[in-house]
Protein backbone atom coordinates (compact mmCIF):
# COMPACT_ATOMS: atom_id res chain seq x y z
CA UNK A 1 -47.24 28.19 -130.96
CA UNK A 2 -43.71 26.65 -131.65
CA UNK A 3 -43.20 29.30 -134.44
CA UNK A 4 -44.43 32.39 -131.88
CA UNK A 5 -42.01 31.09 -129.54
CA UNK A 6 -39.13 30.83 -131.86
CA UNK A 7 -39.77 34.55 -133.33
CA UNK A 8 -40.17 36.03 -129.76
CA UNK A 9 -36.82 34.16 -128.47
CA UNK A 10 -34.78 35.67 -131.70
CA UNK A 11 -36.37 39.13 -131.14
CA UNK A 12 -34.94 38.79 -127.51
CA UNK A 13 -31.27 37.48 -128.64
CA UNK A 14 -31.19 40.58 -131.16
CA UNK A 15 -32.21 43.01 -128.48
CA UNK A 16 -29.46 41.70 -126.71
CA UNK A 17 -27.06 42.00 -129.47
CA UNK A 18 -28.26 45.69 -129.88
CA UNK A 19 -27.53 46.01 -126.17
CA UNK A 20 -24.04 45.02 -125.79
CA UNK A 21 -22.70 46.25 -128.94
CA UNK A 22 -24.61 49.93 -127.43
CA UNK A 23 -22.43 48.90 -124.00
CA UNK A 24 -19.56 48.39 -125.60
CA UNK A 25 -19.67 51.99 -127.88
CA UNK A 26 -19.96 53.23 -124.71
CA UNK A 27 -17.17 51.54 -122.49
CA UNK A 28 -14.97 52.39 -125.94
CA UNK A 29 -11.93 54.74 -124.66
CA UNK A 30 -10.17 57.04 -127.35
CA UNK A 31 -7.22 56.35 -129.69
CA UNK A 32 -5.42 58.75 -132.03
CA UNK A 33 -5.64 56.87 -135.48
CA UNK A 34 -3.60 57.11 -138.88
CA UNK A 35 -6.59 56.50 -140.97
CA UNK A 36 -9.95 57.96 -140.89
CA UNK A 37 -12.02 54.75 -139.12
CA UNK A 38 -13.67 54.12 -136.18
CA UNK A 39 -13.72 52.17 -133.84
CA UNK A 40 -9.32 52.05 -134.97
CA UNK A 41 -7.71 49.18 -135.11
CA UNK A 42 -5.16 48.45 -133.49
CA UNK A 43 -2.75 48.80 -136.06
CA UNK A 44 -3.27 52.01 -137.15
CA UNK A 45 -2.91 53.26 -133.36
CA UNK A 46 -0.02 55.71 -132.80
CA UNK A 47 1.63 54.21 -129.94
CA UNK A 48 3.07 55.69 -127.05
CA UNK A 49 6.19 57.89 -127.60
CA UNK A 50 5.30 59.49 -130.72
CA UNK A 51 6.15 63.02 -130.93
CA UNK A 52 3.58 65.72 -132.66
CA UNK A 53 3.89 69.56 -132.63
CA UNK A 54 1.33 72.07 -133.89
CA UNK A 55 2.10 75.52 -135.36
CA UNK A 56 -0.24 78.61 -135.61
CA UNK A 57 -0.56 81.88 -137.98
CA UNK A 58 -0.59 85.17 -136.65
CA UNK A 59 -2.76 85.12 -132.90
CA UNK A 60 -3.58 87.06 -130.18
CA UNK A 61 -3.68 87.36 -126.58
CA UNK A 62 -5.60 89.74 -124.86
CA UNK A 63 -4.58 91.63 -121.17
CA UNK A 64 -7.26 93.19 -119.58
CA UNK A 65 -6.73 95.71 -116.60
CA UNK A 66 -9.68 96.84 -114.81
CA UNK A 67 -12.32 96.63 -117.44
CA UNK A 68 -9.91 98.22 -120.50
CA UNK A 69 -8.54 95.53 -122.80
CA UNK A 70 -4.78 95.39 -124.97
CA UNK A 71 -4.26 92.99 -127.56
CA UNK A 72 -1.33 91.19 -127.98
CA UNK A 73 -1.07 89.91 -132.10
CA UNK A 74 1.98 87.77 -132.44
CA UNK A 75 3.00 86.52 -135.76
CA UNK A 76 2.76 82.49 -134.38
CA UNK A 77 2.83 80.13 -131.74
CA UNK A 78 4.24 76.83 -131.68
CA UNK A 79 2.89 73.74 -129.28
CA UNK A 80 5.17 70.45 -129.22
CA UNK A 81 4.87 67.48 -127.04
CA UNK A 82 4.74 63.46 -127.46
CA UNK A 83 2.25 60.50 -126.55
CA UNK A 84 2.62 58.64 -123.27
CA UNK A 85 -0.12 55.84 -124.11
CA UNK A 86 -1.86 54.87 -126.88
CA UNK A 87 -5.30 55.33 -125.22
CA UNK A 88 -7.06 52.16 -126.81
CA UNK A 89 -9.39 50.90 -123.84
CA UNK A 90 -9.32 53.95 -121.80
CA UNK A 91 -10.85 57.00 -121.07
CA UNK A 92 -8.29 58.99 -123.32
CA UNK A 93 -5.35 59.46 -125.00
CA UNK A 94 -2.56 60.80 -122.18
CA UNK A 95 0.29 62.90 -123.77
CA UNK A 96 3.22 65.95 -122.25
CA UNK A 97 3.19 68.83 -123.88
CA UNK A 98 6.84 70.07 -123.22
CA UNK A 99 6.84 73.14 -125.48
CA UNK A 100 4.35 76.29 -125.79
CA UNK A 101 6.01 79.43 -127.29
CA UNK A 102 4.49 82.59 -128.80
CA UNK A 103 7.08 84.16 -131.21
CA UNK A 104 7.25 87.57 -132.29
CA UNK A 105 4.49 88.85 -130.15
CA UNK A 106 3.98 92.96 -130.37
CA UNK A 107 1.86 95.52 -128.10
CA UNK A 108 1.31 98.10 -129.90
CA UNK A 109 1.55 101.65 -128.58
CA UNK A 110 3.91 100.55 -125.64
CA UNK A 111 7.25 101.79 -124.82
CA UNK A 112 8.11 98.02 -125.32
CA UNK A 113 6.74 96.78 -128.35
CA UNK A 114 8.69 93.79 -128.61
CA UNK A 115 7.36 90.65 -126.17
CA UNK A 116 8.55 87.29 -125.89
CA UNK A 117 6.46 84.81 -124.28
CA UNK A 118 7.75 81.73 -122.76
CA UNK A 119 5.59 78.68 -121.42
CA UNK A 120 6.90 77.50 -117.62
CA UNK A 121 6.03 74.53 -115.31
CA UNK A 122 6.71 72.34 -118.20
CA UNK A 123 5.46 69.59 -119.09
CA UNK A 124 2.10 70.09 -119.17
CA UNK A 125 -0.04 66.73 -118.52
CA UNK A 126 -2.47 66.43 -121.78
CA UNK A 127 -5.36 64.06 -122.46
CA UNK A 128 -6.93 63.98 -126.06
CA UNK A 129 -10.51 62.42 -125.50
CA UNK A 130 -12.75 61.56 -128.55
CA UNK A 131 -16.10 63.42 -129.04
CA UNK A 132 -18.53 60.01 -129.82
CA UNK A 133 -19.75 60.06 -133.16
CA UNK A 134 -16.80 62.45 -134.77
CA UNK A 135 -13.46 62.26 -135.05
CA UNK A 136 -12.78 65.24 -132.83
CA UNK A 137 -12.63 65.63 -129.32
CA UNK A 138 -10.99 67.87 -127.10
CA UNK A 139 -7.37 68.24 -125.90
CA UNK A 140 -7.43 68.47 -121.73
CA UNK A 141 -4.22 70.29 -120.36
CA UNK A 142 -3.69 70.36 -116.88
CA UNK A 143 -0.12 70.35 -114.51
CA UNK A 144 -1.09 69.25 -111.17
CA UNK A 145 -0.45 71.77 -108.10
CA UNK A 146 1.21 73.93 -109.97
CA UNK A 147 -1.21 74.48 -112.59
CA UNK A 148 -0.26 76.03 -115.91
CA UNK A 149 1.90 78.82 -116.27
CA UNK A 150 2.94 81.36 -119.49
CA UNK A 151 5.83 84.14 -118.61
CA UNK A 152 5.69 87.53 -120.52
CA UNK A 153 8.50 89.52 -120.87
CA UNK A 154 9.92 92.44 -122.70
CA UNK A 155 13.43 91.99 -124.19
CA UNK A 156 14.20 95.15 -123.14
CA UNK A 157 14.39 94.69 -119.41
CA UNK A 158 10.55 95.48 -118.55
CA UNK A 159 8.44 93.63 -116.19
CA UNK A 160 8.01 90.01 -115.94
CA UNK A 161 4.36 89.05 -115.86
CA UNK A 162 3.66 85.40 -115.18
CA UNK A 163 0.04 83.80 -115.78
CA UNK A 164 -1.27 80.99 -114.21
CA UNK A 165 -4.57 78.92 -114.78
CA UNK A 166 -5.66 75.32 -113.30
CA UNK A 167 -6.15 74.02 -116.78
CA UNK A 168 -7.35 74.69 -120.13
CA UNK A 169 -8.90 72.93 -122.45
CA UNK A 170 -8.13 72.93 -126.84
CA UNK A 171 -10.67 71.86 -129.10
CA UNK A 172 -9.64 69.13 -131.39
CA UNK A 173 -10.54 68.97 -135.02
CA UNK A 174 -9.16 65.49 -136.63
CA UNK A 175 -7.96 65.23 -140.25
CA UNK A 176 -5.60 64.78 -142.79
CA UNK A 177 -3.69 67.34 -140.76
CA UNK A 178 -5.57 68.21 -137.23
CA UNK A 179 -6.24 71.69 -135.52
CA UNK A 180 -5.85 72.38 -132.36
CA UNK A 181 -8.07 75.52 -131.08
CA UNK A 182 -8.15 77.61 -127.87
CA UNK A 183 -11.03 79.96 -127.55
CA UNK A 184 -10.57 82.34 -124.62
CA UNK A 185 -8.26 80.40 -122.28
CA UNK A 186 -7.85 82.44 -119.59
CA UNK A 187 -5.07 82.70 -117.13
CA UNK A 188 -4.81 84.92 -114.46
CA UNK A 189 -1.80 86.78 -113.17
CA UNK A 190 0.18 86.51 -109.78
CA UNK A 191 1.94 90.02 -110.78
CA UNK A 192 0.44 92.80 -109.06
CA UNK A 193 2.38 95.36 -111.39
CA UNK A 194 1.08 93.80 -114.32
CA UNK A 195 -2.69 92.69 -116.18
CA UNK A 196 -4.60 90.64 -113.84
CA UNK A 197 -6.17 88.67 -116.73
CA UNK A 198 -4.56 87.12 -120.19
CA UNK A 199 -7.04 85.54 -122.72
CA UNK A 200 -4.80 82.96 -125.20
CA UNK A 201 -6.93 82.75 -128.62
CA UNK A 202 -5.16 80.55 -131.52
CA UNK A 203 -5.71 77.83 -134.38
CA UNK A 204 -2.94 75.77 -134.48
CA UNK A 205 -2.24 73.24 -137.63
CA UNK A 206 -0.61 69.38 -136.31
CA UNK A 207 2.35 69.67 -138.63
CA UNK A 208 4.13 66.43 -137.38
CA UNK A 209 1.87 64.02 -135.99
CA UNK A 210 0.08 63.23 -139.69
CA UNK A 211 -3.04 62.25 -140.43
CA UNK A 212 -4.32 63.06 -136.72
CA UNK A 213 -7.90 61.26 -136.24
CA UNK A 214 -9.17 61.34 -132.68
CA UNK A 215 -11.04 58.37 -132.80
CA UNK A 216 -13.03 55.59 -130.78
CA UNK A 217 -11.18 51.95 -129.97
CA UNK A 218 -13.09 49.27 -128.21
């Protein structure tokens, strides 16, 4: 009897280990980490202030007016920004993202076939959150009221089209050197004169900001 007792008590205490260590996986928030472990420790958190920027090839962006679609290729973009917390015990990683710029951008078979695009409202509020499980996650980008906002215009004196969207949302791949993705982030346009709709499709590489892990801290 003694010995039934003592094996039913320890099956209890493990269940209870099993328990809380489950809780506490699941109250974990998300860090960015310099080496590839999770949960992170705490010294191998990037703290708050660091800087990163990520830089893409050649990308696109596509208009679309009533049904009939232009694509926009542009030779790269660039996305910069810094930390504001280290995340560790929260819900995510909070960040700015002061620069978005799409360089070299060409339409072709317009009268302008040079466009610059310039990002406005800046900065952007960003919040890298860790997928459980991976070292990936997702990169939430938001402004408040006055949502997000990317500028076309033509050097040569055409029409300014501004695009606006609530928020968007970047997948996040971590390694060695991250990626940062956006898959048909739409923003719509306040310009009657111009597209009503711009999709923003583009891989970006985290060139400073290195090795970029998006992982779970307890």
């Amino acid at each position: 009897m003694t010995c039934l007792k003592f094996f039913a008590g320890a099956t209890a205490t493990l269940a209870l280990v099993a328990l809380m260590a489950t809780a506490s996986a699941a109250a974990g928030g998300t860090t960015i980490c310099k080496v590839n472990e999770t949960p992170c420790s705490t010294v191998n958190h990037y703290g708050a202030g660091t800087k990163f920027r990520a830089v893409s090839g050649p990308m696109t962006l596509k208009r679309t007016w009533s049904g009939l679609t232009e694509t926009i290729t542009c030779n790269s973009s660039d996305l910069t920004g810094q930390l504001t917390s280290t995340g560790s015990n929260s819900a995510g990683v909070e960040a700015q993202v002061t620069s978005l710029r799409f360089v070299e951008c060409v339409l072709a078979g317009s009268a302008c076939e040079n466009f610059t695009f310039a990002s406005g409202a800046s900065p952007w509020k960003g919040v890298f959150s860790n997928t459980p499980g991976t070292m990936n996650g997702t990169l939430a980008l938001s402004n408040g009221a006055t949502g997000l906002k990317v500028v076309t215009r033509c050097p040569q004196g055409g029409t300014e089209c501004p695009y606006t969207a609530s928020a968007a949302t970047l997948e996040v791949i971590g390694g060695e050197k991250g990626s940062l993705v956006a898959t048909k982030q739409q923003l719509k346009g306040t310009n009657p004169s111009c597209a009503p709709l711009l999709d923003w499709d583009a891989t970006y590489t985290i060139v400073e900001l290195v090795p970029f892990y998006l992982a779970q801290s307890f």
